[in-house]
PDB file of N, CA and C in Angstrom:
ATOM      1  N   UNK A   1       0.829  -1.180   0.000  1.00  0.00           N
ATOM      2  CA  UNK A   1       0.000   0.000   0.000  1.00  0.00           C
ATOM      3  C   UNK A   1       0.871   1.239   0.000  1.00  0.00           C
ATOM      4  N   UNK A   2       2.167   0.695   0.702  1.00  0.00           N
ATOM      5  CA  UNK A   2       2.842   2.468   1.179  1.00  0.00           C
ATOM      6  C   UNK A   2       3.467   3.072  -0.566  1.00  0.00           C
ATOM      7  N   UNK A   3       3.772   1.515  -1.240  1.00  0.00           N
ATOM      8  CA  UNK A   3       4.349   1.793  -2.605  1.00  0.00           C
ATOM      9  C   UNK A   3       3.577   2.570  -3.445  1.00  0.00           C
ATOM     10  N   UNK A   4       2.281   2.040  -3.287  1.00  0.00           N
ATOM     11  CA  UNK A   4       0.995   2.639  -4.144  1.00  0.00           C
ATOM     12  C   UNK A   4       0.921   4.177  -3.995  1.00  0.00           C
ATOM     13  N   UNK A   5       0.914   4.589  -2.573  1.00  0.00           N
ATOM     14  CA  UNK A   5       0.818   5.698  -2.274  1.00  0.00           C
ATOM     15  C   UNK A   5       2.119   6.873  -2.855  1.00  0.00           C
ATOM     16  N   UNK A   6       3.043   6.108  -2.919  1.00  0.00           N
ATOM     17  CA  UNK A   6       4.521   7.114  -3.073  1.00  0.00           C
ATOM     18  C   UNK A   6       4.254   7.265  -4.824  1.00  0.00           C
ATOM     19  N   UNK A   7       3.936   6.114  -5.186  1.00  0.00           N
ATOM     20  CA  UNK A   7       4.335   6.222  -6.726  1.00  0.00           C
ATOM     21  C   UNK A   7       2.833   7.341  -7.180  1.00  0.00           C
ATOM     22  N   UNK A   8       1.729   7.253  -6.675  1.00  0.00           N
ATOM     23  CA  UNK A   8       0.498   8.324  -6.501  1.00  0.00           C
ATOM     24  C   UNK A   8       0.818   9.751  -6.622  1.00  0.00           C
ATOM     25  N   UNK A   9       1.519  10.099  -5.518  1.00  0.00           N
ATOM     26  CA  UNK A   9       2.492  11.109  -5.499  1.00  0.00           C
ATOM     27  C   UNK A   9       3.544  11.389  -6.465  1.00  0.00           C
ATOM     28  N   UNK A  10       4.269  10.738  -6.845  1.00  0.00           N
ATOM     29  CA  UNK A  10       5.466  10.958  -8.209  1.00  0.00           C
ATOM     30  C   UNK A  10       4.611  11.273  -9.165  1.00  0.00           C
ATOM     31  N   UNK A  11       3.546  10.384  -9.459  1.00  0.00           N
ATOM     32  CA  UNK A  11       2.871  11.028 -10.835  1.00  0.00           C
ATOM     33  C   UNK A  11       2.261  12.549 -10.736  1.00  0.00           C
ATOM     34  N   UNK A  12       2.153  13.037  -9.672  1.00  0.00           N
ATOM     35  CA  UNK A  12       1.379  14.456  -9.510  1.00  0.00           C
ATOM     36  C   UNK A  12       2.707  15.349  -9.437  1.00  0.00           C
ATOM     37  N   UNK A  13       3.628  15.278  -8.599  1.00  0.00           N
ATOM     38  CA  UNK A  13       4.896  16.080  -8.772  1.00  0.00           C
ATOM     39  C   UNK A  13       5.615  15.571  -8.965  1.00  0.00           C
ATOM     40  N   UNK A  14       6.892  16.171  -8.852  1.00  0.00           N
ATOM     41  CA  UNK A  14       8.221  15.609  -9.015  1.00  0.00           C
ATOM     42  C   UNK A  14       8.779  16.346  -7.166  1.00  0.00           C
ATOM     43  N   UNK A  15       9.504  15.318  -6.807  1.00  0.00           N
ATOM     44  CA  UNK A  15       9.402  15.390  -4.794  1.00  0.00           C
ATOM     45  C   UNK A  15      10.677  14.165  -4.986  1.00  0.00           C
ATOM     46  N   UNK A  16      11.666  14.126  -4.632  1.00  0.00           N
ATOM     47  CA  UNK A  16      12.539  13.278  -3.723  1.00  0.00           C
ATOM     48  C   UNK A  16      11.912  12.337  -3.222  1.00  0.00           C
ATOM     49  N   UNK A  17      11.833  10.491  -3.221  1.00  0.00           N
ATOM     50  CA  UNK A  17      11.115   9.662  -2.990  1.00  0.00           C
ATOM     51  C   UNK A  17      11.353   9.875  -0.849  1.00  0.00           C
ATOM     52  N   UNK A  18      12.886   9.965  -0.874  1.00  0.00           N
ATOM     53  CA  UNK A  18      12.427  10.396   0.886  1.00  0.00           C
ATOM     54  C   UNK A  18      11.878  11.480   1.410  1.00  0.00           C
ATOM     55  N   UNK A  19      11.719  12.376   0.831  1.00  0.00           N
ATOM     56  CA  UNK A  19      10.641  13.558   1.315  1.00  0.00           C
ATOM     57  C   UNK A  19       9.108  13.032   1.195  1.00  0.00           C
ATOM     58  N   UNK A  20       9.083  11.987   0.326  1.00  0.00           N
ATOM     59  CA  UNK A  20       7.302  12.123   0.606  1.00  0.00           C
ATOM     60  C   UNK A  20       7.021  10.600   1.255  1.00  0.00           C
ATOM     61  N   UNK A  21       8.344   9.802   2.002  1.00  0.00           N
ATOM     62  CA  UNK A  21       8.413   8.713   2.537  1.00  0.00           C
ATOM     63  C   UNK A  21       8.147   9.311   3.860  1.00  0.00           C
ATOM     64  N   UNK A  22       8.746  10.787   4.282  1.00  0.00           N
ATOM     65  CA  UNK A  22       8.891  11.196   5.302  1.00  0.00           C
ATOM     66  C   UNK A  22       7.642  12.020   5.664  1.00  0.00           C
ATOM     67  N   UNK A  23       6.928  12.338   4.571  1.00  0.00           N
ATOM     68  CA  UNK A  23       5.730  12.630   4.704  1.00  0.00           C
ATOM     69  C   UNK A  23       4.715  11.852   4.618  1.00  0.00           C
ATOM     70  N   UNK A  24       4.496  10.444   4.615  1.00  0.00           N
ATOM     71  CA  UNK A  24       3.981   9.586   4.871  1.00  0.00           C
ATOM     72  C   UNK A  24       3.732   8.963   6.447  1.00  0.00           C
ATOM     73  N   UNK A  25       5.264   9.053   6.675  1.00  0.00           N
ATOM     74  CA  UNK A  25       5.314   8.691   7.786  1.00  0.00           C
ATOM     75  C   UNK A  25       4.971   9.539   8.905  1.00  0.00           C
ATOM     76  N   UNK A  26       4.693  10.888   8.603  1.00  0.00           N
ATOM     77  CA  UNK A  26       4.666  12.130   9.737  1.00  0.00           C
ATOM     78  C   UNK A  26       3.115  12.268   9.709  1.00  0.00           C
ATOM     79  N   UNK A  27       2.158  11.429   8.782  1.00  0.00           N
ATOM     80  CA  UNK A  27       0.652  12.277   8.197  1.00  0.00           C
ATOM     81  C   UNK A  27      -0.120  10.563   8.358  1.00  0.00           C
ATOM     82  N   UNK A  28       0.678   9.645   8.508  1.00  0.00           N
ATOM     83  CA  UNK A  28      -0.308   8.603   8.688  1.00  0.00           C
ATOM     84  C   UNK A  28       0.336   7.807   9.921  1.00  0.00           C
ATOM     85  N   UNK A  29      -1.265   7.209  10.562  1.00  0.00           N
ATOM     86  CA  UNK A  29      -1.096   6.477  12.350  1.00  0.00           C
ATOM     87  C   UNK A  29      -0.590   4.768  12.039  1.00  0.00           C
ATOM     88  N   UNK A  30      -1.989   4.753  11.315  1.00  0.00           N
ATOM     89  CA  UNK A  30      -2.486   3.492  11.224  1.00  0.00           C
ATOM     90  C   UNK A  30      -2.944   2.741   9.975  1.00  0.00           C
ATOM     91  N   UNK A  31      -2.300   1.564   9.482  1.00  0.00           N
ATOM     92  CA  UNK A  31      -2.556   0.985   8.041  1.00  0.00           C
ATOM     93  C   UNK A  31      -3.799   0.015   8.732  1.00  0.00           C
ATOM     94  N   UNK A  32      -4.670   0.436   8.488  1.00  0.00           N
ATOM     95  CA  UNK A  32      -5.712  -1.306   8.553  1.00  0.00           C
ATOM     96  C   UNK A  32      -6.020  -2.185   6.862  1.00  0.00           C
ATOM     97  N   UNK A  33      -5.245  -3.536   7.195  1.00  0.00           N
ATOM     98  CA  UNK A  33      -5.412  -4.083   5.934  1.00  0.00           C
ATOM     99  C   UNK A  33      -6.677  -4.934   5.951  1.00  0.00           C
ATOM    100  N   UNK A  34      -7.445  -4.410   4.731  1.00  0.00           N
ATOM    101  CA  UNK A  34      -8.860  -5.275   4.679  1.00  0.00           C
ATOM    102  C   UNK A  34      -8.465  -6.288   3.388  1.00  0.00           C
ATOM    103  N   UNK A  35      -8.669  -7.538   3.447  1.00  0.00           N
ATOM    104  CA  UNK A  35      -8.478  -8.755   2.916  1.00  0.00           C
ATOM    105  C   UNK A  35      -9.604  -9.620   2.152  1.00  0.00           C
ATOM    106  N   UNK A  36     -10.039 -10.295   0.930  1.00  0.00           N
ATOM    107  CA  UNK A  36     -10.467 -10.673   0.722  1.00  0.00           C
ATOM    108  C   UNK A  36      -9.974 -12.423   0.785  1.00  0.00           C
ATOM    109  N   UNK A  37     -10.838 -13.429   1.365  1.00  0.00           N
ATOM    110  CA  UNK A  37     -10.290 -14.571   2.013  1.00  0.00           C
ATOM    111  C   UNK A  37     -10.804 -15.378   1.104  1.00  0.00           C
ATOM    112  N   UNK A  38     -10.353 -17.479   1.072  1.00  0.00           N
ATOM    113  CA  UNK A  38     -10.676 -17.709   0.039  1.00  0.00           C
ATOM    114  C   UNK A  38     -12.389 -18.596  -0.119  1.00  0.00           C
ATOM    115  N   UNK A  39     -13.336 -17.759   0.845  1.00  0.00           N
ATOM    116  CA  UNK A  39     -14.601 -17.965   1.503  1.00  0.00           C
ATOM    117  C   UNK A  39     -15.353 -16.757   0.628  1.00  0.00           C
ATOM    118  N   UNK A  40     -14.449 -16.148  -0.205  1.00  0.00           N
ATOM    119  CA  UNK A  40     -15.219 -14.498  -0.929  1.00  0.00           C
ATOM    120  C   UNK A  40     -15.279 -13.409   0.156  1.00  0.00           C
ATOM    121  N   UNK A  41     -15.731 -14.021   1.614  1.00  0.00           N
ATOM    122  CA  UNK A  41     -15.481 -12.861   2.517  1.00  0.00           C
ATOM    123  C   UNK A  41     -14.766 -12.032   2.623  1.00  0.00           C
ATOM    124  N   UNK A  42     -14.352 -10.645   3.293  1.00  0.00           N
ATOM    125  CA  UNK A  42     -13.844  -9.689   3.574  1.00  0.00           C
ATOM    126  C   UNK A  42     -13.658  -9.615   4.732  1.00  0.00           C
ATOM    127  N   UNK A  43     -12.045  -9.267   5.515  1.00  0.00           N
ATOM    128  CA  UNK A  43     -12.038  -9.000   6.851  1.00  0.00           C
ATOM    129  C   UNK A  43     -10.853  -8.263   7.004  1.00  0.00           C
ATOM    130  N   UNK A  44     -10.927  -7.786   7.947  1.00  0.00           N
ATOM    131  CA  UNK A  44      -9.842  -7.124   8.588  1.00  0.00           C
ATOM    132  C   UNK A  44      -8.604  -7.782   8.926  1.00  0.00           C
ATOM    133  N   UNK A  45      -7.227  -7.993   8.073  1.00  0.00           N
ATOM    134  CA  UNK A  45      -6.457  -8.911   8.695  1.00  0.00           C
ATOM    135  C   UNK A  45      -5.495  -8.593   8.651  1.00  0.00           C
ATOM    136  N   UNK A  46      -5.225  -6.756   9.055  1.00  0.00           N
ATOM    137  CA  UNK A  46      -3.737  -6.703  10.112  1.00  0.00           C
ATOM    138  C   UNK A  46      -4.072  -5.290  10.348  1.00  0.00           C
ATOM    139  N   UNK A  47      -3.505  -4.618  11.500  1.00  0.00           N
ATOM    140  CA  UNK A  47      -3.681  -3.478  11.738  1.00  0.00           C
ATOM    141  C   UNK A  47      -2.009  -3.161  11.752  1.00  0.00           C
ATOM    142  N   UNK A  48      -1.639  -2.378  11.381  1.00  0.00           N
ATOM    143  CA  UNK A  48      -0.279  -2.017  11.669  1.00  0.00           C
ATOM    144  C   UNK A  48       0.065  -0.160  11.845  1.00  0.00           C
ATOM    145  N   UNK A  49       1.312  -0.207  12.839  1.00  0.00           N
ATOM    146  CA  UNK A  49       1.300   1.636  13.275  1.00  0.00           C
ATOM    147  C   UNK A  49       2.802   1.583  12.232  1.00  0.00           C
ATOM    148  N   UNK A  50       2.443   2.477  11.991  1.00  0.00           N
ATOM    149  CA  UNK A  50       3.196   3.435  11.110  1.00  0.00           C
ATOM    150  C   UNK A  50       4.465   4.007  12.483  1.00  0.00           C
ATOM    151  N   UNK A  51       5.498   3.634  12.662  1.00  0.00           N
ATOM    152  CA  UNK A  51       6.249   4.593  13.843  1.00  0.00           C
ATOM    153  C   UNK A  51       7.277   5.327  13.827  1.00  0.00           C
ATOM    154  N   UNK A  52       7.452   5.756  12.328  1.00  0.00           N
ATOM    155  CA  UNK A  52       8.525   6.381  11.830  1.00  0.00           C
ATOM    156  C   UNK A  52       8.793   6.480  10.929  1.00  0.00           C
ATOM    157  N   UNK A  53      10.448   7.222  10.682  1.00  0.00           N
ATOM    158  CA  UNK A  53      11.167   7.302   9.304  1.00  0.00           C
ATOM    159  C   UNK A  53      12.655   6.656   9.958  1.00  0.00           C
ATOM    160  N   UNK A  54      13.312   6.034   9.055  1.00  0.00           N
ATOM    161  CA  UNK A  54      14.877   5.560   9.483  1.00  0.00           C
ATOM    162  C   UNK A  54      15.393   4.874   8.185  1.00  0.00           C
ATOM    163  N   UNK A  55      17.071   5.659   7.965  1.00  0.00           N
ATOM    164  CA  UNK A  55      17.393   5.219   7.111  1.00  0.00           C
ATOM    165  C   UNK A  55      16.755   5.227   6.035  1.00  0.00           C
ATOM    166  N   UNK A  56      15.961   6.027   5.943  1.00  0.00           N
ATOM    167  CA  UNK A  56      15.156   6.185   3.943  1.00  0.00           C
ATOM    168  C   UNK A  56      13.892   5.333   4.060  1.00  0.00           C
ATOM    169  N   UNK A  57      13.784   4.510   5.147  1.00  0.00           N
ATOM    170  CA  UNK A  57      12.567   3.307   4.853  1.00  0.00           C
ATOM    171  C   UNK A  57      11.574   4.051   6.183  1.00  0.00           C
ATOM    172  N   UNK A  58      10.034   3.698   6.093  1.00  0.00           N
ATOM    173  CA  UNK A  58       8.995   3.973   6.593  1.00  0.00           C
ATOM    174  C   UNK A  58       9.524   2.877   7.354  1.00  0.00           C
ATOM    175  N   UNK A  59       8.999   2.749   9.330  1.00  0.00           N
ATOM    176  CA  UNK A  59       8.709   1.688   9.739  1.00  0.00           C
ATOM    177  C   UNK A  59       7.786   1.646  10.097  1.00  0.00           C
ATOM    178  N   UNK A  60       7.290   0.237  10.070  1.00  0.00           N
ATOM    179  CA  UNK A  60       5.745  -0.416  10.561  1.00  0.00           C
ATOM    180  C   UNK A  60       6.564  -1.147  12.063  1.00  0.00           C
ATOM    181  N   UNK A  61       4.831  -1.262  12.624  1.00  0.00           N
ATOM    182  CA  UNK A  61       5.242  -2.559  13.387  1.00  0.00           C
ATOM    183  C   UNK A  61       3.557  -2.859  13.276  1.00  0.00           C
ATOM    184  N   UNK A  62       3.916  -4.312  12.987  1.00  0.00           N
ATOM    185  CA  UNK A  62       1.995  -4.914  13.064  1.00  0.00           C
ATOM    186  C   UNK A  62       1.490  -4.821  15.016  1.00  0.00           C
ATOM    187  N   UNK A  63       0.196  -4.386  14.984  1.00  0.00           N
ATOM    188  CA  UNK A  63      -0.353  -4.465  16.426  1.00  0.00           C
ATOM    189  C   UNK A  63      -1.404  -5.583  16.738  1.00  0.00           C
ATOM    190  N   UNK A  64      -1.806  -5.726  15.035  1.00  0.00           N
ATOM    191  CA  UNK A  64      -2.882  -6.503  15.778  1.00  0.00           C
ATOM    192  C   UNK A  64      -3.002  -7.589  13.994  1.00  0.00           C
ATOM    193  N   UNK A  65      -3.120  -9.190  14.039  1.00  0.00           N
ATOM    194  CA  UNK A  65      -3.177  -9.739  12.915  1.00  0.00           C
ATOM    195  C   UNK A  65      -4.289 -10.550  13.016  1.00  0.00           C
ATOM    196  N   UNK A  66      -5.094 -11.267  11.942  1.00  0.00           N
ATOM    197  CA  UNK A  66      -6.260 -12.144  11.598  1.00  0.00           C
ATOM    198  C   UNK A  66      -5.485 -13.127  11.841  1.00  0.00           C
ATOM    199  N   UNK A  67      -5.844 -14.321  12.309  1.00  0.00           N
ATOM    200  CA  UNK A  67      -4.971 -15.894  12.252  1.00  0.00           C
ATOM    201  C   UNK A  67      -6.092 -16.730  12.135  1.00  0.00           C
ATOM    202  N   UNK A  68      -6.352 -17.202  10.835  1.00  0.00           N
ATOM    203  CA  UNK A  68      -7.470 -18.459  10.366  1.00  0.00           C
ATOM    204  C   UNK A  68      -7.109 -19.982  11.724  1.00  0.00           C
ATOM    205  N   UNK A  69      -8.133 -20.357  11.663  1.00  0.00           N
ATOM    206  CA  UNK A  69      -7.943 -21.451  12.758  1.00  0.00           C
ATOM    207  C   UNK A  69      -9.137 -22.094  11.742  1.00  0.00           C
ATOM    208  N   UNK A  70      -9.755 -22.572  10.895  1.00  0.00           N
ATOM    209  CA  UNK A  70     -10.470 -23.271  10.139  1.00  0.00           C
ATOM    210  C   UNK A  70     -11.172 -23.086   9.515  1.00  0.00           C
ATOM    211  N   UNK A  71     -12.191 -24.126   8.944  1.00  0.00           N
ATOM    212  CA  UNK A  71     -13.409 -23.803   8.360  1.00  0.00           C
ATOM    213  C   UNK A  71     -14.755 -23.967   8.869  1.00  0.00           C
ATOM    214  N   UNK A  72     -15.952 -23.635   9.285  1.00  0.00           N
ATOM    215  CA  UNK A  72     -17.418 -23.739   9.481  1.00  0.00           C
ATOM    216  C   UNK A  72     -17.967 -23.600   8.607  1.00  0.00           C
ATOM    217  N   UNK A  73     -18.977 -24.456   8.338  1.00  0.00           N
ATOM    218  CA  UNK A  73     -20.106 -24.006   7.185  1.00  0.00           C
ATOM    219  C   UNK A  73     -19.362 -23.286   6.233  1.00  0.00           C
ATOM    220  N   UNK A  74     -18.596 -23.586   5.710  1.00  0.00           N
ATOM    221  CA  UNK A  74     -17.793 -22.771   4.126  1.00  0.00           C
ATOM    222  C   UNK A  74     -17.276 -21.756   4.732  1.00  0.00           C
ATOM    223  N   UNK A  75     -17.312 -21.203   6.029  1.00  0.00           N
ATOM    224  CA  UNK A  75     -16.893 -19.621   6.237  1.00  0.00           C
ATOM    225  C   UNK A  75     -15.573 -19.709   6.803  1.00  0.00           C
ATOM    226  N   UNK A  76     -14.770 -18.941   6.812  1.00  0.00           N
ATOM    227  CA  UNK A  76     -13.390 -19.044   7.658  1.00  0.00           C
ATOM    228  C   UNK A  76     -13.444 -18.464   8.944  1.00  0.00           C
ATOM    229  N   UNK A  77     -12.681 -18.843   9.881  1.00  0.00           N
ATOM    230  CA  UNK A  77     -12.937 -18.863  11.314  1.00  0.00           C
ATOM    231  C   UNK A  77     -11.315 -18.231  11.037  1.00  0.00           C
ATOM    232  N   UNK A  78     -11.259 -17.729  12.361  1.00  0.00           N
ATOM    233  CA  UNK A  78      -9.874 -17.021  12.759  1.00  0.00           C
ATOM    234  C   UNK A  78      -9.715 -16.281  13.991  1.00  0.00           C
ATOM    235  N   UNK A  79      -9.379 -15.959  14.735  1.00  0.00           N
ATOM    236  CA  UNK A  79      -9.039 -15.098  16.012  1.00  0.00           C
ATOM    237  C   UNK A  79      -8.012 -13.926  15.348  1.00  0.00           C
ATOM    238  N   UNK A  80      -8.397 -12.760  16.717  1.00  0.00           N
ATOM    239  CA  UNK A  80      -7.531 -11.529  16.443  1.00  0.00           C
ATOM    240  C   UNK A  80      -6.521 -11.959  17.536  1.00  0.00           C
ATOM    241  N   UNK A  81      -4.604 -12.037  17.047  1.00  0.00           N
ATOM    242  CA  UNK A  81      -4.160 -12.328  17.652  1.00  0.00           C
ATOM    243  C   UNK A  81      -3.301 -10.470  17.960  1.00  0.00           C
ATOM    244  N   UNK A  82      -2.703 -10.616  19.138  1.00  0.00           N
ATOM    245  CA  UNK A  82      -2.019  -9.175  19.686  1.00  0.00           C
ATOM    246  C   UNK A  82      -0.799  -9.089  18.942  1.00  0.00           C
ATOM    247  N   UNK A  83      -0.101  -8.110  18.730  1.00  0.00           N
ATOM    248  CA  UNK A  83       1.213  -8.687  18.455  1.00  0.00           C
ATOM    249  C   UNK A  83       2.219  -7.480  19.309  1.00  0.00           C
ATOM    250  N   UNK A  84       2.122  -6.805  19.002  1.00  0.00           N
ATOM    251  CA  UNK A  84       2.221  -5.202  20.101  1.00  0.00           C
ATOM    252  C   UNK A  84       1.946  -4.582  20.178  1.00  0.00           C
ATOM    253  N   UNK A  85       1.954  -3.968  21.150  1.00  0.00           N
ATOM    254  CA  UNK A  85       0.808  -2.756  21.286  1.00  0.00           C
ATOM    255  C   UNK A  85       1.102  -1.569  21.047  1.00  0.00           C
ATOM    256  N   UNK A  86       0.769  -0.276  20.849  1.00  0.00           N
ATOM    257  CA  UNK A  86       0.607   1.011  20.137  1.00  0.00           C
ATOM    258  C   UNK A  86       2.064   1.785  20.932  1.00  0.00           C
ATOM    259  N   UNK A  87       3.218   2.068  19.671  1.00  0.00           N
ATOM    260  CA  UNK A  87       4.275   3.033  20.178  1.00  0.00           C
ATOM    261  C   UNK A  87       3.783   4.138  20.637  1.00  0.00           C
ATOM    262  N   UNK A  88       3.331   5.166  19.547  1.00  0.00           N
ATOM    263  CA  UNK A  88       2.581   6.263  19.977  1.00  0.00           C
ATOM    264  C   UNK A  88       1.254   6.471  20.588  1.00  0.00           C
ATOM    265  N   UNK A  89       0.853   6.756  21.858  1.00  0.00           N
ATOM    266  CA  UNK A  89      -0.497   6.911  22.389  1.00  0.00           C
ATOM    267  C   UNK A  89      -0.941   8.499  22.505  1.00  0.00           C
ATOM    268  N   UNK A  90      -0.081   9.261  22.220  1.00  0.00           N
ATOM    269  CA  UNK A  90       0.112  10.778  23.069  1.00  0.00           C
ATOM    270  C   UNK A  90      -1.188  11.296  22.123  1.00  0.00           C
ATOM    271  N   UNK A  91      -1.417  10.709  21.182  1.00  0.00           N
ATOM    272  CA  UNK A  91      -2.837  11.645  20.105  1.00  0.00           C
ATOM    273  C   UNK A  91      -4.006  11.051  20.549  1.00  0.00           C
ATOM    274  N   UNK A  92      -4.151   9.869  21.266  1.00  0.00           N
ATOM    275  CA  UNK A  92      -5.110   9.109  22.037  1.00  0.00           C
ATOM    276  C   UNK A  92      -5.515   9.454  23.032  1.00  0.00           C
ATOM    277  N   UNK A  93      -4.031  10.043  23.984  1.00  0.00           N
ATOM    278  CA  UNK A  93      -4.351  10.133  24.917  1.00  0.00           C
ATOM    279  C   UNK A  93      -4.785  11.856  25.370  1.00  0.00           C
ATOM    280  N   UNK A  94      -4.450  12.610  24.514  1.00  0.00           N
ATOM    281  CA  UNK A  94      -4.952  14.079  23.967  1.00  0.00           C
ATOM    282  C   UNK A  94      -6.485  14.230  24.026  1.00  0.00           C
ATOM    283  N   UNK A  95      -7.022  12.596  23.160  1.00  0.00           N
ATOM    284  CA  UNK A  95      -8.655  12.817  22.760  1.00  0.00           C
ATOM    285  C   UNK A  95      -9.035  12.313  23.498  1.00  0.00           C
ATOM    286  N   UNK A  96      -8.594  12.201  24.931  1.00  0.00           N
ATOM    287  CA  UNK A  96      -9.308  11.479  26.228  1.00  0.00           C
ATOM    288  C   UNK A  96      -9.198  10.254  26.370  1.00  0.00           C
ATOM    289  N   UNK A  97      -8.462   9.263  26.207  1.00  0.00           N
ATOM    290  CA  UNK A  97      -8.390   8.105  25.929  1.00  0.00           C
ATOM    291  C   UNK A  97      -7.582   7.842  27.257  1.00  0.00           C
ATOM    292  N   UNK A  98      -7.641   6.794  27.794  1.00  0.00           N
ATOM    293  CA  UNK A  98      -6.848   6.767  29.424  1.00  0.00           C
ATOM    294  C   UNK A  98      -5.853   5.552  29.400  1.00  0.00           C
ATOM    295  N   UNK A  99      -4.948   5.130  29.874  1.00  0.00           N
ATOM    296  CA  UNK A  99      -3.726   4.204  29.717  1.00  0.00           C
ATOM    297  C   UNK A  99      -4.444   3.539  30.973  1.00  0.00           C
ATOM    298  N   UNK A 100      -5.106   2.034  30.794  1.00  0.00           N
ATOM    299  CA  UNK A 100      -4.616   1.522  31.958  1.00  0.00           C
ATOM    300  C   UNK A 100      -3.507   0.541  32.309  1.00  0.00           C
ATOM    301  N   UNK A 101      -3.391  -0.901  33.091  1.00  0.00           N
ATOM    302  CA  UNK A 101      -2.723  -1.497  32.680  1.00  0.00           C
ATOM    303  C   UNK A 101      -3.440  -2.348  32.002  1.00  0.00           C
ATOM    304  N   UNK A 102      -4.590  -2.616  31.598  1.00  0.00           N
ATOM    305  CA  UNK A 102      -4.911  -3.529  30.441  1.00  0.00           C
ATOM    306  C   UNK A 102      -4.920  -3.101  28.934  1.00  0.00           C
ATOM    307  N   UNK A 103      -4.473  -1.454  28.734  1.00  0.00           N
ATOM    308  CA  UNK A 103      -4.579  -1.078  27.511  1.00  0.00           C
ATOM    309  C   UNK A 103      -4.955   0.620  27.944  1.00  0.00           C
ATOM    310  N   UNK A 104      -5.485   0.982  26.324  1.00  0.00           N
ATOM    311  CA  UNK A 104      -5.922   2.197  26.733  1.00  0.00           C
ATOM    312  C   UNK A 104      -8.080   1.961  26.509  1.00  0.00           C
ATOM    313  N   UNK A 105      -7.687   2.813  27.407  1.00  0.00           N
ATOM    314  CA  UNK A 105      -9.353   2.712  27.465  1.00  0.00           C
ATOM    315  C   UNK A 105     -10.065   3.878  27.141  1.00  0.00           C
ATOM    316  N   UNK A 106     -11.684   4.276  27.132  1.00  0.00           N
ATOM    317  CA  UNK A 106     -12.606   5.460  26.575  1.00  0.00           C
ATOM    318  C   UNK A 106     -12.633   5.765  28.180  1.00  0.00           C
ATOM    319  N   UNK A 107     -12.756   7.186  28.594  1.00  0.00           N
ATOM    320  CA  UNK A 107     -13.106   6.960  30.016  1.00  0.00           C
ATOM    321  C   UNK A 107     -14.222   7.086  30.538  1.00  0.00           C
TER     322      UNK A 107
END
């Protein structure tokens, strides 16, 4: 997706590919990847934070992934597994959002 987006950008200006890597990374939180599975369904199957710029490359870290565990009635089954939890909270925690120790919560 991040490729899609940069090369989006090149066709409208002409920009240094790390200036608008770095503006990617400064203007977006959160990638949620929506998936089509091989049930035709649609789901949500990775959330990942955006947590920087380094060395010329955007970094991700995934927070949260889909993991299939079978089939029912033709449909695919899966759990949301954790993977880590959110580097940046400070824009969360700005819009009222509260840190406990189980996460952040609405208060």
């Amino acid at each position: 997706m991040l490729s899609r987006l940069e090369t989006m950008v090149l066709m409208g200006m002409e920009l240094p590919l790390p200036a608008i890597r770095r503006q990617i990374a400064s203007g977006i939180d959160l990638i949620v990847h929506l998936g089509r599975l091989r049930d035709k369904s649609r789901k949500v199957l990775e959330v990942t934070e955006i947590t920087g710029y380094q060395d010329g490359e955007i970094m991700l870290q995934p927070i949260y992934s889909f993991e299939e565990t079978g089939e029912k009635h033709g449909k695919i089954q899966g759990v949301w597994k954790k993977i880590h939890g959110l580097t940046h909270i400070g824009k969360l925690l700005a819009a009222g959002y509260k840190e406990t120790e189980k996460g952040i919560n609405v208060r």
